[in-house]
Protein backbone atom coordinates (compact mmCIF):
# COMPACT_ATOMS: atom_id res chain seq x y z
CA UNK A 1 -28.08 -100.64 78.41
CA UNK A 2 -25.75 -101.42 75.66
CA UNK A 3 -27.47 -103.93 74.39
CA UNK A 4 -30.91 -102.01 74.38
CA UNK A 5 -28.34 -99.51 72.02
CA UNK A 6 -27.39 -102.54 69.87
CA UNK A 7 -30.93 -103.43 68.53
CA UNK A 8 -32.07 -100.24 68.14
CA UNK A 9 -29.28 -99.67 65.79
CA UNK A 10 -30.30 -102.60 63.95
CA UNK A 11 -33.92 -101.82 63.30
CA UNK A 12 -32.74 -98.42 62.48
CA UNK A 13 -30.20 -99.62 59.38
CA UNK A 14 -32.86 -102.40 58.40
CA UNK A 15 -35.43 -99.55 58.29
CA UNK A 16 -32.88 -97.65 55.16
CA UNK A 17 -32.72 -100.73 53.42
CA UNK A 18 -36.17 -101.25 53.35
CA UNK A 19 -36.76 -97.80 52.25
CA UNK A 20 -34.40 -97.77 49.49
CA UNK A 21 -35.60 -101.31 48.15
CA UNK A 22 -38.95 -99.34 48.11
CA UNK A 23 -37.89 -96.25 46.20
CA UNK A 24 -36.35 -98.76 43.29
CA UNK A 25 -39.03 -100.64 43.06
CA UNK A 26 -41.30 -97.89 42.75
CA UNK A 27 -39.31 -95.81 39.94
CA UNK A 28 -39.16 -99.18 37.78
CA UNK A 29 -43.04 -99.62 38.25
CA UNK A 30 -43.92 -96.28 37.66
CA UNK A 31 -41.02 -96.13 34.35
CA UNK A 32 -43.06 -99.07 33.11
CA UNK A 33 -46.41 -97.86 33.65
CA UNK A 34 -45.97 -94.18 32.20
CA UNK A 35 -44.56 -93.93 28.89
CA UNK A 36 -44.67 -90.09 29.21
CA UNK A 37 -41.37 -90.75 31.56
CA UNK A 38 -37.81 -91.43 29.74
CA UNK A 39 -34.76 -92.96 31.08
CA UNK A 40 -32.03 -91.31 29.14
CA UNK A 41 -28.15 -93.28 29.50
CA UNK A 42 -25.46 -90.96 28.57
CA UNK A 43 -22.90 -92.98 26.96
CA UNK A 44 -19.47 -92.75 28.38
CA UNK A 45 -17.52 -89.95 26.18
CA UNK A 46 -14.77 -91.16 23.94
CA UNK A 47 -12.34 -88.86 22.00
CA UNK A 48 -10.78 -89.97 18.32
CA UNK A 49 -7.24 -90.07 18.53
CA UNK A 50 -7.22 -87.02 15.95
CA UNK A 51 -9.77 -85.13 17.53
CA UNK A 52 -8.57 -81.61 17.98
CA UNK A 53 -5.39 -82.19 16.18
CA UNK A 54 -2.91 -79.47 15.60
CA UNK A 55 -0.41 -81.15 13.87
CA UNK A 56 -0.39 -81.19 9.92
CA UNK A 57 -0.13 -83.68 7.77
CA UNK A 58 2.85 -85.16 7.20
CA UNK A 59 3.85 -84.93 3.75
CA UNK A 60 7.18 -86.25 1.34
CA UNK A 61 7.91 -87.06 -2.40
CA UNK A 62 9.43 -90.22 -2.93
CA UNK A 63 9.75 -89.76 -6.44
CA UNK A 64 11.86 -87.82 -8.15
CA UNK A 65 14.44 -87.17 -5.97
CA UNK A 66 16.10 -84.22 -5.35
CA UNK A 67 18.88 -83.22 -7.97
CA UNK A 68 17.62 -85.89 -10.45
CA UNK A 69 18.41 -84.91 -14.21
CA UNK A 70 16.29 -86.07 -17.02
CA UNK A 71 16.18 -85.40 -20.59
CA UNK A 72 13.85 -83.64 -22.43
CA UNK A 73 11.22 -85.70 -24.13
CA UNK A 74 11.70 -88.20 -20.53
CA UNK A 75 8.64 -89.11 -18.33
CA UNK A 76 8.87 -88.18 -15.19
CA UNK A 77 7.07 -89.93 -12.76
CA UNK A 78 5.91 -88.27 -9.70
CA UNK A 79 4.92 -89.88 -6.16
CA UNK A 80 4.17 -88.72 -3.30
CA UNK A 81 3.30 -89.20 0.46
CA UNK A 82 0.82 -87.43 2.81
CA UNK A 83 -0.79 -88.94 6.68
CA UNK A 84 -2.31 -87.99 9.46
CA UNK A 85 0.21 -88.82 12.36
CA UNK A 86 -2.02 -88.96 14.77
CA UNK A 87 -3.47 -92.29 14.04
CA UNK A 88 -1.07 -92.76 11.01
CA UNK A 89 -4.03 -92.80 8.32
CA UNK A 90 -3.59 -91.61 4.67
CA UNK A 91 -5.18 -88.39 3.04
CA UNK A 92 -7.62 -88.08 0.41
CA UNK A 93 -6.37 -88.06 -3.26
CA UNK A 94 -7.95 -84.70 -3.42
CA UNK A 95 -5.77 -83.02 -0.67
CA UNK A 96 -2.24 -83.82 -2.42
CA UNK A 97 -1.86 -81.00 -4.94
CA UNK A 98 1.20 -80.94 -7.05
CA UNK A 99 2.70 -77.63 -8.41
CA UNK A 100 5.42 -77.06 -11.25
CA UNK A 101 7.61 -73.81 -10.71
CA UNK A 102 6.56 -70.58 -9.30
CA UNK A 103 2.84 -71.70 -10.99
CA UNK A 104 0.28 -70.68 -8.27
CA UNK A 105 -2.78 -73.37 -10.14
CA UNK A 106 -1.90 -77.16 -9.54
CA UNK A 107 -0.88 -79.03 -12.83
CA UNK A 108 -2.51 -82.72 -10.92
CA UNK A 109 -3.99 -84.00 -7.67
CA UNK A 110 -3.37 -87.53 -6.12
CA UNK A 111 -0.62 -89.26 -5.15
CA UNK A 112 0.75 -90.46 -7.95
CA UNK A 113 1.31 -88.55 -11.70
CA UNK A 114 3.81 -88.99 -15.07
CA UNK A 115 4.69 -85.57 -16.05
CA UNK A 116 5.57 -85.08 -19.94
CA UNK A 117 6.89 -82.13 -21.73
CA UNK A 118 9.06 -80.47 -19.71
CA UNK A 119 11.54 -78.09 -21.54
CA UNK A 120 14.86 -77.94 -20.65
CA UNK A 121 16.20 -76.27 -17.54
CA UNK A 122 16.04 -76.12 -13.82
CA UNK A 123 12.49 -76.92 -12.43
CA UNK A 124 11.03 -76.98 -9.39
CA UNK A 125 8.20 -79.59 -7.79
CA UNK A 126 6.44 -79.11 -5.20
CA UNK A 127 3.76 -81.27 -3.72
CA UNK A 128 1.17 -79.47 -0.97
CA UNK A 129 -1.11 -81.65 1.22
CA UNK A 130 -4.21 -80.14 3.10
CA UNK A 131 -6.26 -81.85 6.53
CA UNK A 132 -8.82 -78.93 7.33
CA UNK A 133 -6.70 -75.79 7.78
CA UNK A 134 -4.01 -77.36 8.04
CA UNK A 135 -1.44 -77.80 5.27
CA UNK A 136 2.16 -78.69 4.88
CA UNK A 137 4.57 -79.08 1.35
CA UNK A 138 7.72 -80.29 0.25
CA UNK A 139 9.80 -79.29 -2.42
CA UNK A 140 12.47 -80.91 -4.59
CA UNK A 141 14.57 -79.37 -7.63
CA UNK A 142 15.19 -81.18 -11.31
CA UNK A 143 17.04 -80.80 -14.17
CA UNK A 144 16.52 -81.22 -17.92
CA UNK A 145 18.45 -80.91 -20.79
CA UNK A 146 18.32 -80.93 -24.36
CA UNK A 147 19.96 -84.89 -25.54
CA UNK A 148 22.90 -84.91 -27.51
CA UNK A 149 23.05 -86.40 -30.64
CA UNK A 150 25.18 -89.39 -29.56
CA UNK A 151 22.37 -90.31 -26.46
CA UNK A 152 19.39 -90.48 -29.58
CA UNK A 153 21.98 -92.11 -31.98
CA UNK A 154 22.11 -89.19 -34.36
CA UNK A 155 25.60 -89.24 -36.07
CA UNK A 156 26.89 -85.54 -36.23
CA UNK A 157 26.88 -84.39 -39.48
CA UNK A 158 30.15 -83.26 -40.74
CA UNK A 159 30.93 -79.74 -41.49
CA UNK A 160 29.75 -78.22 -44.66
CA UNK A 161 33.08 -76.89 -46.36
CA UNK A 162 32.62 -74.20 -48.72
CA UNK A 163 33.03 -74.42 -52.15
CA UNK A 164 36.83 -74.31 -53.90
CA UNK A 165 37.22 -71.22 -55.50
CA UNK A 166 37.12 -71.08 -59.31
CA UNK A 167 40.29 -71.33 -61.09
CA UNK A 168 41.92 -68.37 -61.68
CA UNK A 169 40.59 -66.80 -64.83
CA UNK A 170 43.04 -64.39 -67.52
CA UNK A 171 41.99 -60.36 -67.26
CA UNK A 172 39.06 -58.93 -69.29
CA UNK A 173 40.21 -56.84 -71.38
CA UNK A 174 38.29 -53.40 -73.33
CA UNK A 175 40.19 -50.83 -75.40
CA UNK A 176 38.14 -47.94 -75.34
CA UNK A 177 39.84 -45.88 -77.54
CA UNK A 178 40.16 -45.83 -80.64
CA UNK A 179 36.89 -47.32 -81.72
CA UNK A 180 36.81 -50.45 -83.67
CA UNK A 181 36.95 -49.11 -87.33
CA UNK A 182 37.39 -46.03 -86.65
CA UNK A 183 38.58 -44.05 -89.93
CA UNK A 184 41.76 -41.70 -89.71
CA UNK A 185 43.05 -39.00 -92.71
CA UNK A 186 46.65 -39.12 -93.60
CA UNK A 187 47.42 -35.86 -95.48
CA UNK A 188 50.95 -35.19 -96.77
CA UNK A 189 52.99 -32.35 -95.75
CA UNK A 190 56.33 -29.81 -97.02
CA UNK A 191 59.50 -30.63 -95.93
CA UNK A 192 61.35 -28.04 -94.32
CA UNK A 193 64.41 -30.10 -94.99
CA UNK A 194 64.64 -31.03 -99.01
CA UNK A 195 62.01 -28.74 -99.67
CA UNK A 196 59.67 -31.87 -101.14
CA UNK A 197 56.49 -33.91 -99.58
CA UNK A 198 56.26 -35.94 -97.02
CA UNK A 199 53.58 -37.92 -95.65
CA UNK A 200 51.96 -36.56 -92.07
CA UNK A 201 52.26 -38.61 -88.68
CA UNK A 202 49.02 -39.54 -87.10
CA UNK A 203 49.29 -38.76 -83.30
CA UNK A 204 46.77 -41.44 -81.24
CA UNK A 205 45.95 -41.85 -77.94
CA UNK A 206 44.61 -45.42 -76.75
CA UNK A 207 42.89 -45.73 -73.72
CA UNK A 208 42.08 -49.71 -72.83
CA UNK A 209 40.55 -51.13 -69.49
CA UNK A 210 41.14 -54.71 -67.43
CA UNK A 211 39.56 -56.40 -64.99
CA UNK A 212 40.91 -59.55 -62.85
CA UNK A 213 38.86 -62.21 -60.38
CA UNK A 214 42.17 -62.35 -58.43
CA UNK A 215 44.41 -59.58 -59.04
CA UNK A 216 41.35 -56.46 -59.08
CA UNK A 217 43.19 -53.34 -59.91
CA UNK A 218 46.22 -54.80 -62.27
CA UNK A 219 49.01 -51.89 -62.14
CA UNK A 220 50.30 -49.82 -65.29
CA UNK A 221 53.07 -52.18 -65.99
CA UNK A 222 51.08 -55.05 -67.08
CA UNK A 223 49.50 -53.19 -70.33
CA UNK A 224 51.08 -53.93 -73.39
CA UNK A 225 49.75 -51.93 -76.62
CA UNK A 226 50.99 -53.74 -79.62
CA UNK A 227 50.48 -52.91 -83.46
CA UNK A 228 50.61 -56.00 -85.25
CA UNK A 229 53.24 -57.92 -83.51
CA UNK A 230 55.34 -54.79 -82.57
CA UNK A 231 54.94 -53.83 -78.72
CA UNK A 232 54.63 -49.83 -79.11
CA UNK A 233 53.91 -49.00 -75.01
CA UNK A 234 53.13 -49.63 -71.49
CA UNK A 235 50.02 -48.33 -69.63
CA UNK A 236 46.67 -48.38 -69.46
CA UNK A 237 46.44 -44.97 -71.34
CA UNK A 238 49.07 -44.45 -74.07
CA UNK A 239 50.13 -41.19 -76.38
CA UNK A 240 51.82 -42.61 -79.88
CA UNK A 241 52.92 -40.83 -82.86
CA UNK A 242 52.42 -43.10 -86.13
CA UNK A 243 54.20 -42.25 -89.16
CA UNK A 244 52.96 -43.91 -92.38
CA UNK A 245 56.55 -43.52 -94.16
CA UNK A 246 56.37 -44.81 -97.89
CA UNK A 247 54.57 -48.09 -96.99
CA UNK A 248 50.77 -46.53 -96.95
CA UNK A 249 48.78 -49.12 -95.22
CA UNK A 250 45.55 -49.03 -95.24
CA UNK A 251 44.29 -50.82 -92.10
CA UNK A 252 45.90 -51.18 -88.60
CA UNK A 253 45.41 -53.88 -85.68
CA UNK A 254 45.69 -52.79 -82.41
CA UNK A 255 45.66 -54.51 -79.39
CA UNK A 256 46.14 -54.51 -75.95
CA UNK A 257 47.68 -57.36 -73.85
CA UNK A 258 47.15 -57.59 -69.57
CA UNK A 259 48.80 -59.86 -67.75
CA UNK A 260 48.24 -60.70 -63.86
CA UNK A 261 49.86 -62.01 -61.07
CA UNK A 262 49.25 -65.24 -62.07
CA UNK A 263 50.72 -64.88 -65.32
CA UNK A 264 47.53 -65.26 -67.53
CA UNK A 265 47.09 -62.82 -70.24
CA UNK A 266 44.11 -61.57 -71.50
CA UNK A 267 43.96 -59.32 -74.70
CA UNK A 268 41.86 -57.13 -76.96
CA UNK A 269 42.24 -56.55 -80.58
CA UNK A 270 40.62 -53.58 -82.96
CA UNK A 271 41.38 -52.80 -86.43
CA UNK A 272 41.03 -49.06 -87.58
CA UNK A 273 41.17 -47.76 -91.13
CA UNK A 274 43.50 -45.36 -92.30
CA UNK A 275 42.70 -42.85 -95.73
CA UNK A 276 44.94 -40.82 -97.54
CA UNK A 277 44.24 -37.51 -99.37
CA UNK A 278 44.98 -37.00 -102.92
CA UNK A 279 48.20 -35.15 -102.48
CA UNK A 280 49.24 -38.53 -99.87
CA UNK A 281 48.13 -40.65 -102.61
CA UNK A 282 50.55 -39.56 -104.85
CA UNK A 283 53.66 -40.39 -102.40
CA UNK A 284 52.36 -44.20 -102.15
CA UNK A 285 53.59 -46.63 -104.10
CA UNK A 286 50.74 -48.85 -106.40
CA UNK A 287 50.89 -51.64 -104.70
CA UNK A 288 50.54 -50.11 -101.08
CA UNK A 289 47.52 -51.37 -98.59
């Protein structure tokens, strides 16, 4: 009995195989024989490192540094750094976008640039990378100056001193009054005293000016009205009574001497005329004038 079990079980499993054997062969025959039927082998699915990355790039400036200082009319040389870390590989040139300042337009693209012209101050660069939507940036801060004279080799000039000021120069003198040549009468006159003629006193009033570089307003005591060589007052304005006695002249020099607080004297000199009337005439001697 268990052996009648035994080969039936046999011819039963050798019955599949043959079956199966049967169906293969007859899908390659029938594959072969009608071109209208395709055999399509999906290829096993296999997923870039990057694909579906949420990371962004990775991005630095190696060059400058942060805190470097450079002088104006200095090229500055900019580099910078951007990858994908999730299979380590570099951007584009056209994703690294470098900006100067609170500037909102890019001033170069690229990894590398020499920036020129940069006035003097604090600046700021910044260097943005993008990978799709995806961006990061990095910042650093500069300085630049203006050079000093001893970094370019300029000697500093040496102060300009003013000028000396001119030598100290005597008053300018003007006597206003009397004018130069000015005529005056001379009449004679009764004396109260011996009952004869006298001649009449001539009552002037000279009025003279002065100017000074150092001194500007000179005070009263530094006129000196003189006629001839005989001082007659002090001031700038001075009342004198002249009295002709028995000598008649006919001419008079006046001047006026100013002296400031240096000492230097400056001076001005008139001559006025004098005239007698007939009855004067007669008390001068011949030979007077």
């Amino acid at each position: 009995m268990i052996l009648v079990k035994y080969k039936l079980l046999l011819l039963f499993t050798g019955f599949l195989v043959v079956v199966l054997i049967g169906v293969l062969i007859y899908s390659k025959v029938s594959a072969s024989s009608n071109p209208n039927i395709k055999i399509e082998v999906k290829p096993t699915l296999s997923l870039s490192p990057c694909f579906n990355n949420q990371v962004p790039p990775k991005t630095s400036i190696v060059s400058p540094t942060e805190g470097s200082k450079y002088i104006t009319g200095d090229k500055i040389s900019l580099t910078g750094i951007a990858v994908l870390e999730c299979n380590n590989s570099k951007l584009d040139e056209k994703d690294l976008n470098w900006f100067l300042d609170s500037d909102a337009t890019a001033f170069a693209k690229g990894y590398t640039y020499n920036l020129e012209g940069l006035k003097a101050g604090d600046h700021k660069i910044k260097l943005v990378s993008t990978s799709g939507n995806l961006k990061s940036e990095v910042v650093v801060n500069i300085n630049v100056s203006d050079p000093k004279p001893q970094v370019l080799g300029i000697k500093t000039p040496p102060p300009v001193m003013p000028p000396p000021p001119p030598p100290n120069q005597a008053p300018v003198v003007t006597i206003n009054s009397p004018k130069p040549n000015e005529s005056f009468t001379i009449d004679a006159t009764l004396s109260a005293v011996n009952g004869g003629y006298t001649l009449q006193p001539i009552d002037f009033r000279f009025v003279g000016t002065a100017t000074d570089d150092k001194d500007g307003t000179i005070p009263e005591s530094s006129y000196n009205w003189k006629i001839g060589d005989v001082s007659i007052g002090m001031g700038s304005t001075l009342s004198y009574r002249f009295t002709p006695a028995q000598t008649c002249p006919k001419s008079l020099d006046i001047s006026l001497e100013v002296k400031d607080s240096a000492g230097l004297v400056g001076n001005s000199k008139i001559l006025i005329l004098l005239t007698y009337t007939r009855l004067a005439e007669t008390l001068c001697p011949t030979s007077a004038g």
